[in-house]
C-alpha atoms as a PDB file:
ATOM      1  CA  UNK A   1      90.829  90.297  81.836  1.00  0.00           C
ATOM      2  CA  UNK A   2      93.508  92.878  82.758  1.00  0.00           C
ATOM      3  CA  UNK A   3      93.409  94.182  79.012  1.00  0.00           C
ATOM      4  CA  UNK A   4      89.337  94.796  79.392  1.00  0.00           C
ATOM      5  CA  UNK A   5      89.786  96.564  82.996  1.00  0.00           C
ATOM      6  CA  UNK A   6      92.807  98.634  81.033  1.00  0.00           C
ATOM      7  CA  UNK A   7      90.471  99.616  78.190  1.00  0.00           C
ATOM      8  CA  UNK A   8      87.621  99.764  80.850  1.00  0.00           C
ATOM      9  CA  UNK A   9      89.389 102.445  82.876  1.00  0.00           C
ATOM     10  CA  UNK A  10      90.767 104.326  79.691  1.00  0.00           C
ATOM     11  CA  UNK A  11      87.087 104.990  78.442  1.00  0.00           C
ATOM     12  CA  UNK A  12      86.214 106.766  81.411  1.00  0.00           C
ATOM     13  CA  UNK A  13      89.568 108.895  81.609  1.00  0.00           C
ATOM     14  CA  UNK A  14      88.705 109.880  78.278  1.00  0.00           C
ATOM     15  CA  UNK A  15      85.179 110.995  78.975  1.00  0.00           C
ATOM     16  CA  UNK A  16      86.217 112.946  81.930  1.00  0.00           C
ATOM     17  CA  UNK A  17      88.422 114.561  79.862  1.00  0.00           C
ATOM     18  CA  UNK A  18      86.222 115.613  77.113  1.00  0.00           C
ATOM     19  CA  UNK A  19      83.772 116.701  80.217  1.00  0.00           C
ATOM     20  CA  UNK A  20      86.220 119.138  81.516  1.00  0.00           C
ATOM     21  CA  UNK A  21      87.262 120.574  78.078  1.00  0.00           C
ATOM     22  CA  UNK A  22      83.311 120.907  77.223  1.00  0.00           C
ATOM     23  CA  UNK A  23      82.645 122.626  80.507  1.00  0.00           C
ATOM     24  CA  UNK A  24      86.703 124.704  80.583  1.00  0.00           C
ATOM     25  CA  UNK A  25      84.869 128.025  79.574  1.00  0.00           C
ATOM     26  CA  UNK A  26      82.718 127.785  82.591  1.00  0.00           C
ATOM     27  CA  UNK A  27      86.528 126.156  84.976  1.00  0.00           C
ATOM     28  CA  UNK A  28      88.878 128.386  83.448  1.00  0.00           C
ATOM     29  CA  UNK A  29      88.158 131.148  85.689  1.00  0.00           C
ATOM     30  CA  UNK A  30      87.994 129.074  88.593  1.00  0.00           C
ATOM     31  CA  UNK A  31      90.474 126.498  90.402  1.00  0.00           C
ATOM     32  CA  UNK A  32      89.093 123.329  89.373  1.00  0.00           C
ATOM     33  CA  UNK A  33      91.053 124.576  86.117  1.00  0.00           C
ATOM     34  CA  UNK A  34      93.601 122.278  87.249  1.00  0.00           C
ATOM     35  CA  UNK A  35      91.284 119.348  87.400  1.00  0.00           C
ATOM     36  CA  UNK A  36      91.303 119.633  83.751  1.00  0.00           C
ATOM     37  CA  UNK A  37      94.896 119.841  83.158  1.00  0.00           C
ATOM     38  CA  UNK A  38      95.042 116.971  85.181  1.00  0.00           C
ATOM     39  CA  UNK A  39      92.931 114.640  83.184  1.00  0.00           C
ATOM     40  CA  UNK A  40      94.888 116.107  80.124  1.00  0.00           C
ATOM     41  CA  UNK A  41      97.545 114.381  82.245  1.00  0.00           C
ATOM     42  CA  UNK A  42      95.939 111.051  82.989  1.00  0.00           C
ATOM     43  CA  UNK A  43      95.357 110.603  78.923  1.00  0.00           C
ATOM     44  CA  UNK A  44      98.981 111.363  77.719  1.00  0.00           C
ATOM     45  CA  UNK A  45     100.618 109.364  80.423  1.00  0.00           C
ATOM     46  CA  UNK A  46      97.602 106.821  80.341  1.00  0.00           C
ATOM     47  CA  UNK A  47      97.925 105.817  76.556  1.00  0.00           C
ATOM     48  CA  UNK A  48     101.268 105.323  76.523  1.00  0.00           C
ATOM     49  CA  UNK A  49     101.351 103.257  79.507  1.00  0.00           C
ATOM     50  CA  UNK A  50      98.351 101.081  78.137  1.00  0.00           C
ATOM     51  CA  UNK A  51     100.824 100.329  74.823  1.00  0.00           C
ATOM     52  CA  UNK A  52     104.037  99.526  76.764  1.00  0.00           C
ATOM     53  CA  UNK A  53     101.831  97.287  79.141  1.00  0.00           C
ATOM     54  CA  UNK A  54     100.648  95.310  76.423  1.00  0.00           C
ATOM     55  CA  UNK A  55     104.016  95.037  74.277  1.00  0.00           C
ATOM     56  CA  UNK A  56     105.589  93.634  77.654  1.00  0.00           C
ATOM     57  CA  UNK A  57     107.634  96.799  78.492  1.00  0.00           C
ATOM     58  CA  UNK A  58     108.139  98.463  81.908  1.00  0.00           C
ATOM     59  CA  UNK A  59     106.073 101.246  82.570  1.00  0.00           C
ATOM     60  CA  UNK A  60     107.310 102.415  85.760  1.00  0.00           C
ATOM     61  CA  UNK A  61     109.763 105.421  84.971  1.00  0.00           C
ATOM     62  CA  UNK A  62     106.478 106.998  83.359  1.00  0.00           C
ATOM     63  CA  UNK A  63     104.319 106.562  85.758  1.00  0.00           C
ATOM     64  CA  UNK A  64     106.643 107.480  89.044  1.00  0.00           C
ATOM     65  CA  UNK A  65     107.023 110.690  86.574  1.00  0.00           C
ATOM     66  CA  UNK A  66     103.087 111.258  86.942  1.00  0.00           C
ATOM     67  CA  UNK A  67     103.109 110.645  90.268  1.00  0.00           C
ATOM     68  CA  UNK A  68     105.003 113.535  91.248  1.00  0.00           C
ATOM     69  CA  UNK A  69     103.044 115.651  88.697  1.00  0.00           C
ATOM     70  CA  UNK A  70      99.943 114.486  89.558  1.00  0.00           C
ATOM     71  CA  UNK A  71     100.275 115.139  93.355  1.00  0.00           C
ATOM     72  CA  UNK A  72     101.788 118.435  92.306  1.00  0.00           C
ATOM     73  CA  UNK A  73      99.050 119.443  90.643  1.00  0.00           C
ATOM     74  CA  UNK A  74      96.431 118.820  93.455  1.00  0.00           C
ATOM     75  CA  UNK A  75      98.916 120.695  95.894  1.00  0.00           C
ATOM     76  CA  UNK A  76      98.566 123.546  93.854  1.00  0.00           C
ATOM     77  CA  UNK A  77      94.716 122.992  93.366  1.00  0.00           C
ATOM     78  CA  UNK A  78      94.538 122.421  97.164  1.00  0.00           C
ATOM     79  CA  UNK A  79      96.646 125.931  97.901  1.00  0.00           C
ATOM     80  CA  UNK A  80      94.131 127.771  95.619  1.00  0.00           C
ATOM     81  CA  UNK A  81      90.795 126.702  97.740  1.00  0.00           C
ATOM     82  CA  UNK A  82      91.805 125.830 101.358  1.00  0.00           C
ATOM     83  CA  UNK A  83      92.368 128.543 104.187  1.00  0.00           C
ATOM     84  CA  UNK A  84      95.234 127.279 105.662  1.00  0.00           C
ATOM     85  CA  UNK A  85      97.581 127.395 102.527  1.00  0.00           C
ATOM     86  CA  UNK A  86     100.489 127.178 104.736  1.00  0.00           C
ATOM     87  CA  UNK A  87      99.469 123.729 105.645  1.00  0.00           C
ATOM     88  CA  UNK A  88      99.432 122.625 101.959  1.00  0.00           C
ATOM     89  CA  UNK A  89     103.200 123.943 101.522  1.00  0.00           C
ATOM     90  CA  UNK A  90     104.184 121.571 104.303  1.00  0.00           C
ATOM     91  CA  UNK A  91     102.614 118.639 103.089  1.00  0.00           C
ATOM     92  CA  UNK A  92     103.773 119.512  99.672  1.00  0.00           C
ATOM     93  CA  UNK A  93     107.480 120.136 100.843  1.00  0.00           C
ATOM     94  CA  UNK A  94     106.706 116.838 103.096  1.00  0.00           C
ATOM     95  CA  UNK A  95     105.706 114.877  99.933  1.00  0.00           C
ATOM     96  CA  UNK A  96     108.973 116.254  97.753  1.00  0.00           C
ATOM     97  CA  UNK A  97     110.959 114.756 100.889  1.00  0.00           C
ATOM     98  CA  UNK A  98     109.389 111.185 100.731  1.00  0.00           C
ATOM     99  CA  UNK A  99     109.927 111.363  96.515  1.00  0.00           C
ATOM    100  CA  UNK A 100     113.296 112.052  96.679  1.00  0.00           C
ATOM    101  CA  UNK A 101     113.747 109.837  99.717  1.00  0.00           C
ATOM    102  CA  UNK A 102     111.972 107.049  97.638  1.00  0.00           C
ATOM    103  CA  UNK A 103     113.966 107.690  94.489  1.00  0.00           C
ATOM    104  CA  UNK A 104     117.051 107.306  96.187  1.00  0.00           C
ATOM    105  CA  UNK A 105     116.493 103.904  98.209  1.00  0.00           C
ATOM    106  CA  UNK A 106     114.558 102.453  95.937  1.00  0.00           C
ATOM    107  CA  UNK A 107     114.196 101.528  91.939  1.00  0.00           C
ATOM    108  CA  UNK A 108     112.985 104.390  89.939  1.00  0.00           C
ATOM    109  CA  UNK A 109     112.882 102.349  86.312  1.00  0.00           C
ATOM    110  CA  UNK A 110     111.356  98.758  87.606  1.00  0.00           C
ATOM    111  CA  UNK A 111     109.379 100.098  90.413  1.00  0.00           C
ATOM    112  CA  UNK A 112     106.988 102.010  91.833  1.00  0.00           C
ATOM    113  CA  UNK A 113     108.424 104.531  94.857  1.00  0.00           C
ATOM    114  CA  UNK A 114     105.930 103.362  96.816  1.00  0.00           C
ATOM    115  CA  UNK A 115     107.513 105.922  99.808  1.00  0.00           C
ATOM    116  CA  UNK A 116     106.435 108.677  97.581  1.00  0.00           C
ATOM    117  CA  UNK A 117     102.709 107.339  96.942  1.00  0.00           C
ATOM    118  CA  UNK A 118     102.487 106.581 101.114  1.00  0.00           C
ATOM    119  CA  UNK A 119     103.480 110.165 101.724  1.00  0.00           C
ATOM    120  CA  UNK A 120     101.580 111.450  98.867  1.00  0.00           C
ATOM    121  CA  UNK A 121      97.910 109.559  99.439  1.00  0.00           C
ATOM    122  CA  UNK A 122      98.240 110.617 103.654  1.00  0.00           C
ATOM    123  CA  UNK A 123      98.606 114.292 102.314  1.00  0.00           C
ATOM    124  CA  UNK A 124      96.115 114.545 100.026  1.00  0.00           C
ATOM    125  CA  UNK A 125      93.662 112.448 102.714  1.00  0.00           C
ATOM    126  CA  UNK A 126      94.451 115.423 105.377  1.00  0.00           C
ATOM    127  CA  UNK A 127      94.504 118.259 102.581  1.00  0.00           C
ATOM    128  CA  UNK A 128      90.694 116.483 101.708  1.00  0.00           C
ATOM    129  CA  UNK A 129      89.470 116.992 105.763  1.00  0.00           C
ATOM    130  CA  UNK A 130      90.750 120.296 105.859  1.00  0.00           C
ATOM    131  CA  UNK A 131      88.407 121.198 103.037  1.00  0.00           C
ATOM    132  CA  UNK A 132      85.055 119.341 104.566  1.00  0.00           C
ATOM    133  CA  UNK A 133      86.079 121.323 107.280  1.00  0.00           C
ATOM    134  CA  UNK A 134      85.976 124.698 105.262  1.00  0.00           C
ATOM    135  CA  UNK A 135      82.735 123.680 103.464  1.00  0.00           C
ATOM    136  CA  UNK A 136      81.487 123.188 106.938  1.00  0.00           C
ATOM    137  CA  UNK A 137      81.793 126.743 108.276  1.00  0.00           C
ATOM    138  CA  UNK A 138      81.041 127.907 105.154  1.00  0.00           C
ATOM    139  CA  UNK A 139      77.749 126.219 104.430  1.00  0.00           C
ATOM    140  CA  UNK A 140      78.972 124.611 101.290  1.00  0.00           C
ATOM    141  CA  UNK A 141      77.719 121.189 101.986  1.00  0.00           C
ATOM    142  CA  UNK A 142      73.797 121.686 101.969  1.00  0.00           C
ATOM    143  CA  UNK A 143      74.595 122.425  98.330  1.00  0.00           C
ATOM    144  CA  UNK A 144      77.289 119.606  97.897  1.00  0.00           C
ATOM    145  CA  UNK A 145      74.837 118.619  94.388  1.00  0.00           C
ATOM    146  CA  UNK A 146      76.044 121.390  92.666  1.00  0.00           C
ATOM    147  CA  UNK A 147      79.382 121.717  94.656  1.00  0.00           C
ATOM    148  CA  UNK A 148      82.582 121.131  92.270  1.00  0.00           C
ATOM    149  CA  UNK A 149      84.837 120.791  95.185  1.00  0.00           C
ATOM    150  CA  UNK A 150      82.727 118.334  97.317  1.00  0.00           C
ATOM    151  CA  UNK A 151      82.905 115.883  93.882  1.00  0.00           C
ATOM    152  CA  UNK A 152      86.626 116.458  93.662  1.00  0.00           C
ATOM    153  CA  UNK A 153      86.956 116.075  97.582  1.00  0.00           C
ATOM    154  CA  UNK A 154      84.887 112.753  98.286  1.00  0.00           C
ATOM    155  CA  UNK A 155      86.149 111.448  94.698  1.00  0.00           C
ATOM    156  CA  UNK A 156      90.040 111.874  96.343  1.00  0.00           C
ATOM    157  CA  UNK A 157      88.697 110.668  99.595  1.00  0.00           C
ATOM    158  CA  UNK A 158      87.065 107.642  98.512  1.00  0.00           C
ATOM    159  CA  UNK A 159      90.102 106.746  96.128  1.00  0.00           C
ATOM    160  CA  UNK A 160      92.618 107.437  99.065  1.00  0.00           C
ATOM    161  CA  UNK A 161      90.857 105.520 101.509  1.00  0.00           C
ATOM    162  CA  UNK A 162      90.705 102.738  99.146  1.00  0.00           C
ATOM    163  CA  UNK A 163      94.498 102.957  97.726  1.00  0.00           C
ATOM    164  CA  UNK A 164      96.082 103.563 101.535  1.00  0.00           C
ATOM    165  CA  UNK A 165      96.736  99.923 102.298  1.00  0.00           C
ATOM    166  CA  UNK A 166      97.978  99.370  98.820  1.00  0.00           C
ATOM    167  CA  UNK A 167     100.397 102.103  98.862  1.00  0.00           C
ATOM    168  CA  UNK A 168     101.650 100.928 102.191  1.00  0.00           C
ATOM    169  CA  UNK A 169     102.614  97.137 101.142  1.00  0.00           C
ATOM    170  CA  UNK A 170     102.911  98.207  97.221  1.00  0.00           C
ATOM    171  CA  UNK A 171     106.836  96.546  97.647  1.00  0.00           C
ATOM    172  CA  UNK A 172     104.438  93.112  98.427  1.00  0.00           C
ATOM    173  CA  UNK A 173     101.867  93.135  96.007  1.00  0.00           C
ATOM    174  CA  UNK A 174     101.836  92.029  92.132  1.00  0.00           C
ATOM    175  CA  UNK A 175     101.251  95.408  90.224  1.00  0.00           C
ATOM    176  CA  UNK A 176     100.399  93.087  87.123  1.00  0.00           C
ATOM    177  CA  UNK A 177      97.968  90.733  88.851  1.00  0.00           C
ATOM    178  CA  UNK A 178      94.249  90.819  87.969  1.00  0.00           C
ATOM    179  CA  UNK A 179      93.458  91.405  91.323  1.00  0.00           C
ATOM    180  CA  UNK A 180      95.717  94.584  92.101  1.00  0.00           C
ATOM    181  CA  UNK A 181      94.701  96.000  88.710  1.00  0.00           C
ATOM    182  CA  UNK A 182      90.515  95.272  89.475  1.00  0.00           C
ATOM    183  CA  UNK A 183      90.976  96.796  92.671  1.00  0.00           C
ATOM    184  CA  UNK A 184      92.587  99.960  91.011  1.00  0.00           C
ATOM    185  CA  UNK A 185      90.051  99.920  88.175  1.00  0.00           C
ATOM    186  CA  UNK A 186      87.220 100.387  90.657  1.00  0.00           C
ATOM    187  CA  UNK A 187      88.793 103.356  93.063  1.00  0.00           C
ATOM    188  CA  UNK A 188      89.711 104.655  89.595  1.00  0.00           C
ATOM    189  CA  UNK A 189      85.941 104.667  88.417  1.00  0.00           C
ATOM    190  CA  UNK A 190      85.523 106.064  91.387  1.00  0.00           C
ATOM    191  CA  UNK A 191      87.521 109.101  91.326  1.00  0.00           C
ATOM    192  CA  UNK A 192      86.954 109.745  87.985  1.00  0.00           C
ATOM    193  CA  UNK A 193      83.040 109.629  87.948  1.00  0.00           C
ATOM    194  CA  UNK A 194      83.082 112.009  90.770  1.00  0.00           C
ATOM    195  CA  UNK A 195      85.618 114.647  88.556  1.00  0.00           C
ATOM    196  CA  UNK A 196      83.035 114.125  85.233  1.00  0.00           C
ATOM    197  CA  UNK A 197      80.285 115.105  88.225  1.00  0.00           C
ATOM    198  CA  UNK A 198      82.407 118.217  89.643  1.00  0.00           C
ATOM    199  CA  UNK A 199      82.802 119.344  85.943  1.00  0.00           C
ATOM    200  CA  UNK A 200      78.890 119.012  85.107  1.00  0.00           C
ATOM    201  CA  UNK A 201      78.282 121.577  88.157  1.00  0.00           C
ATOM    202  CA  UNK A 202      77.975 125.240  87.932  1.00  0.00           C
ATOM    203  CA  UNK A 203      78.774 126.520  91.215  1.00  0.00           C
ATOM    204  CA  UNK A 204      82.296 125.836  93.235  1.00  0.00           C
END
């Protein structure tokens, strides 16, 4: 079971990938750029990961590694498109704190700093209001069909929402169990089918 959910969320990584790198010439102008480097990220770290899983070998030093690049990137896509930028710096430096605050009190290489993905996922989930608010005044959301950042916003929302209580009691949970990993699959799905929708639309 955990193998087909593995390949299962793989598939669609993949596909949003090749979306965004079909579509770049239209996002390379634009900052949902960085959505595509971060699926670029997702693969590289993602079929690596789905090896060592399978040959029995610990996984987490790569993937607290994404972590901070993979909040890091969103920071920086965040800073591009909200008003407030000052507001993502201070979540940002707020993160950093709770990463190196995790990597020091707890187990880098046989766990995940689950600190760091509690400070990280309440960031992003404030970072994501702040832009419905923006849209708001600026009339974005009668066009949210065609809007790249409302399918990049409610994707992130949706997957936060859903990954909050996990992050909080991720020090409690199996990471390996079937029903951790179906629950991931699904927010996963999530997030992802709402990126291959924000890089099918034309306007921001």
């Amino acid at each position: 079971m955990q193998l087909i959910l593995s390949i299962i969320l793989l598939v669609i990584e993949v596909v949003a990938l090749v979306q965004g790198l079909r579509n770049y010439s239209y996002l390379r102008t634009t900052p949902e750029k960085y959505l595509v480097y971060f699926m670029i990220l997702v693969v590289l770290v993602e079929i690596p990961a789905f090896v060592m899983t399978n040959y029995g070998i610990n996984a987490s030093p790569l993937y607290n590694m994404y972590m901070l690049l993979s909040f890091a990137i969103f920071f920086v896509w965040f800073y591009h498109i909200l008003r407030h930028r000052y507001v993502v710096i201070g979540l940002g430096v707020v993160f950093m704190l709770g990463y190196i605050i995790a990597f020091i009190t707890q187990d880098f290489y046989y766990s995940l700093l689950s600190y760091a993905l509690a400070t990280g996922t309440i960031a992003i989930l404030i970072l994501v209001f702040m832009l419905y608010l923006d849209m708001l005044k600026a009339d974005y959301v009668i066009e949210y069909k065609d809007s790249r950042r409302f399918w990049i916003a409610t994707g992130l929302l949706l997957f936060h929402i859903g990954f909050l209580p996990i992050s909080f009691f991720q020090g409690f949970v199996d990471v390996y169990g079937v029903e951790y990993n179906l629950v991931l699959t699904m927010l996963n799905l999530i997030v992802y089918g709402c990126i291959i929708k924000a890089f099918s639309c034309i306007k921001t």
